[in-house]
C-alpha atoms as a PDB file:
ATOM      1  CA  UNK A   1     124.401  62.439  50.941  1.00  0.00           C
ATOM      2  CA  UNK A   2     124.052  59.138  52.227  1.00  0.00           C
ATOM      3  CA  UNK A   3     124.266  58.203  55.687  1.00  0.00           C
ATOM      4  CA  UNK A   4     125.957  54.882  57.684  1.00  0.00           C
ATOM      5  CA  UNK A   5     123.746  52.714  59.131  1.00  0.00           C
ATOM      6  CA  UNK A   6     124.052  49.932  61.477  1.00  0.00           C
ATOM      7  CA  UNK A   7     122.406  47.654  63.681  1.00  0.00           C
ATOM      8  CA  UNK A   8     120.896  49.513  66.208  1.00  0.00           C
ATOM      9  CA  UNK A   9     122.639  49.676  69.906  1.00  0.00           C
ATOM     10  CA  UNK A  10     120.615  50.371  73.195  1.00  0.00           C
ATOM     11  CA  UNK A  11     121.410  52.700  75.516  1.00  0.00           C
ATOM     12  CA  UNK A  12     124.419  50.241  77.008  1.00  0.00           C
ATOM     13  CA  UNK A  13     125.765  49.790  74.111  1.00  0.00           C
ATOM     14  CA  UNK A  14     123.950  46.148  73.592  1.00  0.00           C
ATOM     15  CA  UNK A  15     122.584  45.062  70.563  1.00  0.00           C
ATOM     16  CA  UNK A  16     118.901  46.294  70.400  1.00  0.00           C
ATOM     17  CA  UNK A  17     116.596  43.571  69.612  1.00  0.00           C
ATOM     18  CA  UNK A  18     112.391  44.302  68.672  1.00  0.00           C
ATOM     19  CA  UNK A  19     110.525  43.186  70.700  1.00  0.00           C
ATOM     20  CA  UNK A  20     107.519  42.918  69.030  1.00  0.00           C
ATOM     21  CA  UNK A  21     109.443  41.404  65.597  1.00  0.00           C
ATOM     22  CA  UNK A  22     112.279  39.696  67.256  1.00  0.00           C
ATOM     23  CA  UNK A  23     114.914  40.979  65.249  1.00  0.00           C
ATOM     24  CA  UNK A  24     117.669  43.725  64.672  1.00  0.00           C
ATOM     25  CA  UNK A  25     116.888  47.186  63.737  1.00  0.00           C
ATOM     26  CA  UNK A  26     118.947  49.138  60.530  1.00  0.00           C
ATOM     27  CA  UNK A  27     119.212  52.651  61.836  1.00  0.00           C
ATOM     28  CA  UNK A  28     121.334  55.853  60.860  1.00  0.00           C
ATOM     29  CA  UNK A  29     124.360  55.318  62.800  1.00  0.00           C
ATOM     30  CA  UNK A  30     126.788  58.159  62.752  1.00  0.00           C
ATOM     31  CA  UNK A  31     125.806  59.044  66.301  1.00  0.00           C
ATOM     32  CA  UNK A  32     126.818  55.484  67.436  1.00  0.00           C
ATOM     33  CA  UNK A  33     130.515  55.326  65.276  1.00  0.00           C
ATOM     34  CA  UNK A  34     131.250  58.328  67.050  1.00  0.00           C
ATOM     35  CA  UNK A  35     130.768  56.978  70.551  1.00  0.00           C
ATOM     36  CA  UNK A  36     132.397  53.756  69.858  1.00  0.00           C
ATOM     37  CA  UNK A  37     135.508  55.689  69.127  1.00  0.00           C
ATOM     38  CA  UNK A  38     135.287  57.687  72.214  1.00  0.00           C
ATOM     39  CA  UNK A  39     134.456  54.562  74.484  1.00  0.00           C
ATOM     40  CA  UNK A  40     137.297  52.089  72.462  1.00  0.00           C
ATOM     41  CA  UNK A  41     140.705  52.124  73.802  1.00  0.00           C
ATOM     42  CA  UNK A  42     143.231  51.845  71.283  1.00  0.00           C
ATOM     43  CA  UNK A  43     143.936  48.129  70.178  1.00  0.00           C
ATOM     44  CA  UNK A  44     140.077  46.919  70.100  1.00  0.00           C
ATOM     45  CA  UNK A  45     139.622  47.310  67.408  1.00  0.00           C
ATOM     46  CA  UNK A  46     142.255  44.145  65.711  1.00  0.00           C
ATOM     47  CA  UNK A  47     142.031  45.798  62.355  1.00  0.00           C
ATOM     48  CA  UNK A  48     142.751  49.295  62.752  1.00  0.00           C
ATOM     49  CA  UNK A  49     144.376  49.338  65.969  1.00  0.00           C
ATOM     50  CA  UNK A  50     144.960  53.442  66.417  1.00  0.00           C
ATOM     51  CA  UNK A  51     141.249  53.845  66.893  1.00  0.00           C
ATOM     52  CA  UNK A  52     140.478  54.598  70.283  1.00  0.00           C
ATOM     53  CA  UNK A  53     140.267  57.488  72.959  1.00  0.00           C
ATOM     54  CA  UNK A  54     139.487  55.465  75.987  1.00  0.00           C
ATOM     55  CA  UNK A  55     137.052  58.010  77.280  1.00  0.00           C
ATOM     56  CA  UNK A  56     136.866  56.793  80.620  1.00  0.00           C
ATOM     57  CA  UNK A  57     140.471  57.913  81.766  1.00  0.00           C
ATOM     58  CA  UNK A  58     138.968  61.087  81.775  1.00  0.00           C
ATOM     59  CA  UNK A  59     135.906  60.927  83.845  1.00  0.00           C
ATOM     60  CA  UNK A  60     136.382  62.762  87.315  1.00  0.00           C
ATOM     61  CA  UNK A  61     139.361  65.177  85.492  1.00  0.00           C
ATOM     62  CA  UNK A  62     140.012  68.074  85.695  1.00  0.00           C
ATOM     63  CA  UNK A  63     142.017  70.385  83.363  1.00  0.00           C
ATOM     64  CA  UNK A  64     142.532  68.480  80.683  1.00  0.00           C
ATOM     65  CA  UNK A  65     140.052  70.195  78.494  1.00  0.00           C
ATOM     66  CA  UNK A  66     142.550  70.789  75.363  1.00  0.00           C
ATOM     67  CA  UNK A  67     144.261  67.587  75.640  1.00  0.00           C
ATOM     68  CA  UNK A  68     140.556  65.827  74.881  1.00  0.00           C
ATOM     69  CA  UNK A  69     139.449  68.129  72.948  1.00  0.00           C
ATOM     70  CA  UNK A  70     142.435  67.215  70.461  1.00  0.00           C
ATOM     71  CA  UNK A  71     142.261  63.589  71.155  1.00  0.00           C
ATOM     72  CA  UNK A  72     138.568  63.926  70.010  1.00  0.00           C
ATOM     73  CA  UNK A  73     139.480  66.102  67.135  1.00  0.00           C
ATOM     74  CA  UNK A  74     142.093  63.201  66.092  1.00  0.00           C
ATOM     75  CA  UNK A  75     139.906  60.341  66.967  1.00  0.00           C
ATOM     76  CA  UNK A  76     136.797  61.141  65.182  1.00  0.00           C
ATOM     77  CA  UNK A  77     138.752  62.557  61.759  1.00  0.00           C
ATOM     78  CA  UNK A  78     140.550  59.592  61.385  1.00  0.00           C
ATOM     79  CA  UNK A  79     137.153  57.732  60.546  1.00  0.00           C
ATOM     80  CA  UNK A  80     136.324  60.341  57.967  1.00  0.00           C
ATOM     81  CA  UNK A  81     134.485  62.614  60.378  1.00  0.00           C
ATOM     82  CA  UNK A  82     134.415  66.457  60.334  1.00  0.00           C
ATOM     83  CA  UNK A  83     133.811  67.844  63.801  1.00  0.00           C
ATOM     84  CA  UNK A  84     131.687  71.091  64.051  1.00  0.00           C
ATOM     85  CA  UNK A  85     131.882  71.239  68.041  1.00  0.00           C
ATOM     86  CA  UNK A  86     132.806  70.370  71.278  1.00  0.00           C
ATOM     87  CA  UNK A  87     131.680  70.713  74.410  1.00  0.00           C
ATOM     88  CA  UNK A  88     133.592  69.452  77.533  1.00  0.00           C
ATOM     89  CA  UNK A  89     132.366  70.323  81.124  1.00  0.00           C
ATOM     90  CA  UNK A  90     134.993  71.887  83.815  1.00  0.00           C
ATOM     91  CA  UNK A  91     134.870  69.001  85.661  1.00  0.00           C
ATOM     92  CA  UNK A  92     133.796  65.746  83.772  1.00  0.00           C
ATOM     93  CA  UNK A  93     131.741  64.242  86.496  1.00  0.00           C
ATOM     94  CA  UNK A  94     129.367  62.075  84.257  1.00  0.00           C
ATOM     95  CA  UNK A  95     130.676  61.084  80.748  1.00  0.00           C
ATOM     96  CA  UNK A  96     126.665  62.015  79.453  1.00  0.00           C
ATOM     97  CA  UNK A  97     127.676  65.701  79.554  1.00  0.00           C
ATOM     98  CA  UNK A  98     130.344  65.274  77.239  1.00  0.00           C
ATOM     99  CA  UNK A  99     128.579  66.824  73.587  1.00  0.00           C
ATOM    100  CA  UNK A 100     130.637  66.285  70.168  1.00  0.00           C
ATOM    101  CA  UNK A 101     129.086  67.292  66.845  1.00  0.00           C
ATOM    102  CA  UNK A 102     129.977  66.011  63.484  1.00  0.00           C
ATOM    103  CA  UNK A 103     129.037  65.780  60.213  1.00  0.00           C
ATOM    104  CA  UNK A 104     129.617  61.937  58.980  1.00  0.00           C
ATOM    105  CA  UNK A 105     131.086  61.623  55.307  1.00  0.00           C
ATOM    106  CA  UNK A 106     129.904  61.482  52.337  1.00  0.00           C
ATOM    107  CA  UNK A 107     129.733  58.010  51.091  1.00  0.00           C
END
């Protein structure tokens, strides 16, 4: 099965640039589509303007476990994603402790 790849991202989200080549790195990217969705509020992206969770509106929440657990469900499926699990802390303090799993499609 064949994987999406992209240019590599840094930990904020920057392009990553080589520092000993100078250029852009091609790297498996599933891990990255999936947190673009998450981060992306609906309407960034111009030509598919649905995509989008918007993460952030839930950091410091409480009880709202389902509701972004579904959002995440709908969010990542839409792209062709099939999630396998979820994990969302109690209280969702620090958006790092957030886990998804899914398997990317089959291209």
């Amino acid at each position: 099965m064949a994987k999406r790849q992209d240019i590599r991202q840094d930990e904020t989200g920057d392009l990553y640039i080589n520092t000993t080549t100078g250029d852009f790195e091609i790297v498996e990217s599933d891990a990255q589509h999936v947190g673009d969705i998450l981060e992306a509020v609906s309407g960034d992206y111009k030509e598919f303007p649905l995509i989008g969770l918007n993460l952030f509106q839930y950091q410091n929440s409480t009880g709202q476990q389902q509701k972004l657990e579904k959002e995440i469900r709908t969010q990542i499926s839409a792209d062709g994603y099939r999630v396998t699990k979820i994990v969302i802390p109690e209280n969702l303090e620090n958006l790092q402790d957030l886990e998804v799993y899914a398997d990317g499609p089959e291209l």
